[in-house]
C-alpha atoms as a PDB file:
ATOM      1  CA  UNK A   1      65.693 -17.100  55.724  1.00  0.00           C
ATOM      2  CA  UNK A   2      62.771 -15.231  57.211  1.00  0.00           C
ATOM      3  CA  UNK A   3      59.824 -16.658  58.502  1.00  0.00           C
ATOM      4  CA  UNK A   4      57.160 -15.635  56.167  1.00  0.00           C
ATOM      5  CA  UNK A   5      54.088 -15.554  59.348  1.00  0.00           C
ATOM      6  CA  UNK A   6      56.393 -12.955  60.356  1.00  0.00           C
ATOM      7  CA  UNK A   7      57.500 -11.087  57.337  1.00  0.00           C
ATOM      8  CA  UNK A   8      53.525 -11.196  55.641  1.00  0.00           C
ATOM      9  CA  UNK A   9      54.381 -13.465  52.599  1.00  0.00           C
ATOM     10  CA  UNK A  10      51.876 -16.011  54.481  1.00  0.00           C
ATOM     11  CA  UNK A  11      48.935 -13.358  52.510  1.00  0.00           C
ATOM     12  CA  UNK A  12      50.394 -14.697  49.136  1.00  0.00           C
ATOM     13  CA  UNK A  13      50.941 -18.486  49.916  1.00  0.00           C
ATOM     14  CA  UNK A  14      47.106 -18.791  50.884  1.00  0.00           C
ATOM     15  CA  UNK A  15      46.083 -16.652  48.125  1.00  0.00           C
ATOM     16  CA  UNK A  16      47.757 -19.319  45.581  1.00  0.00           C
ATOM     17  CA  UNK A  17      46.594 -21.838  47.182  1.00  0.00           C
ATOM     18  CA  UNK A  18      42.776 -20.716  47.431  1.00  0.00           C
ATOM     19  CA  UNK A  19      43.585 -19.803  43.524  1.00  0.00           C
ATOM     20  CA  UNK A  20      44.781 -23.251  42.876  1.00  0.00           C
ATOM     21  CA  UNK A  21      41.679 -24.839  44.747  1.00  0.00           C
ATOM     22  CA  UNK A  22      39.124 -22.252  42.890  1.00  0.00           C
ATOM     23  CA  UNK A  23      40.385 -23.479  39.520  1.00  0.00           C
ATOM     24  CA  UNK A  24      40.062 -26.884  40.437  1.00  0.00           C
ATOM     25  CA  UNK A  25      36.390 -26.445  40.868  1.00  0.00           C
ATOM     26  CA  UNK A  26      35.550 -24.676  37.761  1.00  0.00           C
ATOM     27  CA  UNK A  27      37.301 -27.333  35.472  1.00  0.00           C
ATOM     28  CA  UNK A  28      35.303 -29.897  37.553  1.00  0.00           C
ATOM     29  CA  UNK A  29      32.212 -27.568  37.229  1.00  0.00           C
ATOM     30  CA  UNK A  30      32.542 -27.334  33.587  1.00  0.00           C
ATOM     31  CA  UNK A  31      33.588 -30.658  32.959  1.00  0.00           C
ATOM     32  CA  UNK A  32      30.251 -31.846  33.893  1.00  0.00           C
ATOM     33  CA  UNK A  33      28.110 -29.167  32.782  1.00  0.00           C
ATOM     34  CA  UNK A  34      29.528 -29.276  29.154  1.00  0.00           C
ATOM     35  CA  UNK A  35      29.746 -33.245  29.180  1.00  0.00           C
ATOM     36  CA  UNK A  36      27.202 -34.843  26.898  1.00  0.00           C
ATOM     37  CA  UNK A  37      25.989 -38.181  28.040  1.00  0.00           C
ATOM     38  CA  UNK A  38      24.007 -39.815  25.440  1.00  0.00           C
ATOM     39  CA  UNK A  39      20.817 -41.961  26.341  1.00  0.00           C
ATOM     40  CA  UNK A  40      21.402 -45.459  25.409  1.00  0.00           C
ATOM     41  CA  UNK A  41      18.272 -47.672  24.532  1.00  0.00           C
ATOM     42  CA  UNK A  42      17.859 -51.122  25.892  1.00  0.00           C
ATOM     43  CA  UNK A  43      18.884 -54.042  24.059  1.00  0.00           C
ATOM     44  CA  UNK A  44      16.902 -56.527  23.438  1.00  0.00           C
ATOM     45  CA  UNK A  45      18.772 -59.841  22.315  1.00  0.00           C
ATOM     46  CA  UNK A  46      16.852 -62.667  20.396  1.00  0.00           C
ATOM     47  CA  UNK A  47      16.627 -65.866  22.663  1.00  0.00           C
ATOM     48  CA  UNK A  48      16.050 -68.635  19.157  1.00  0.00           C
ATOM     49  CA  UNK A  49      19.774 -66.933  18.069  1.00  0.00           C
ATOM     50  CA  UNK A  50      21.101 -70.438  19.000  1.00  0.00           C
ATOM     51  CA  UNK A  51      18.993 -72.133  16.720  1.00  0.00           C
ATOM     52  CA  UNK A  52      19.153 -70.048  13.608  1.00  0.00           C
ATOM     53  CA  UNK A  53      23.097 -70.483  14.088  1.00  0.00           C
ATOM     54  CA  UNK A  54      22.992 -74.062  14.363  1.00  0.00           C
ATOM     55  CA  UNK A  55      20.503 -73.982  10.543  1.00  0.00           C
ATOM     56  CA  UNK A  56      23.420 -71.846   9.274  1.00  0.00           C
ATOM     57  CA  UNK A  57      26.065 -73.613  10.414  1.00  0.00           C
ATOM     58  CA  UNK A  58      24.061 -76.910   8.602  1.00  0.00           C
ATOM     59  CA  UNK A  59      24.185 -75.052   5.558  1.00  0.00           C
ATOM     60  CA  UNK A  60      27.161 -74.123   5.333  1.00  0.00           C
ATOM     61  CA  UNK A  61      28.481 -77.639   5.759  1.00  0.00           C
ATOM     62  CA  UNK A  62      26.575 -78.443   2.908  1.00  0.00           C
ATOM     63  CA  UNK A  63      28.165 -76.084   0.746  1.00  0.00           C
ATOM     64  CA  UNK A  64      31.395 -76.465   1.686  1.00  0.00           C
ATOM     65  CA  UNK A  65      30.575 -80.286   0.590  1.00  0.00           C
ATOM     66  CA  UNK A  66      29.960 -79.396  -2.452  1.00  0.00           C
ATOM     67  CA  UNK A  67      32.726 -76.640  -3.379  1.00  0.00           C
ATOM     68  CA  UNK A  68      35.878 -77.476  -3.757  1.00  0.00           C
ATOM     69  CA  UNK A  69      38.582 -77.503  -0.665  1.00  0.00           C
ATOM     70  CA  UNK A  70      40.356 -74.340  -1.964  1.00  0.00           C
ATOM     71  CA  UNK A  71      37.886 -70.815  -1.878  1.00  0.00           C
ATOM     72  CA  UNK A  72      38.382 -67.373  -2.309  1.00  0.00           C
ATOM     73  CA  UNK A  73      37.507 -65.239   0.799  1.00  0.00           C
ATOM     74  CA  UNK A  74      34.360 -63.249   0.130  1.00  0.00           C
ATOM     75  CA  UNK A  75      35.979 -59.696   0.891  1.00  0.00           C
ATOM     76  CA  UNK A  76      39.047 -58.264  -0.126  1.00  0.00           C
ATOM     77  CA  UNK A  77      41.262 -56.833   2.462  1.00  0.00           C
END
């Protein structure tokens, strides 16, 4: 086997690897120029959401009272 720092095949082992590298950056490169990040608006969450569940939950014992034990789902799946 010859040594290839001897024979000049070293000239085509760093050139694939300086390939390999150079592609590397160009996908990374384009990768984040072409990546799209969309701009996400604060939420703001309601802080009397615990009492309008409680009312609802209140009313809907009440209706279940009154209906009868068996009931038909409201969507079909």
């Amino acid at each position: 086997m010859e040594n290839p720092f001897e024979s000049g095949h070293i000239k085509n082992y760093i050139l694939l690897y300086v390939s390999v590298v150079v592609i590397m950056v160009l996908f990374f490169i384009a990768s984040t120029l072409f990546n799209d990040v969309a701009i996400m608006d604060t939420k703001i969450f309601d802080t009397n959401a615990s009492e309008a569940i409680v009312q609802n939950r209140q009313e809907e014992k009440q209706t279940q009272s009154i209906s009868s034990q068996i009931r038909l789902m409201d969507k079909a799946y």
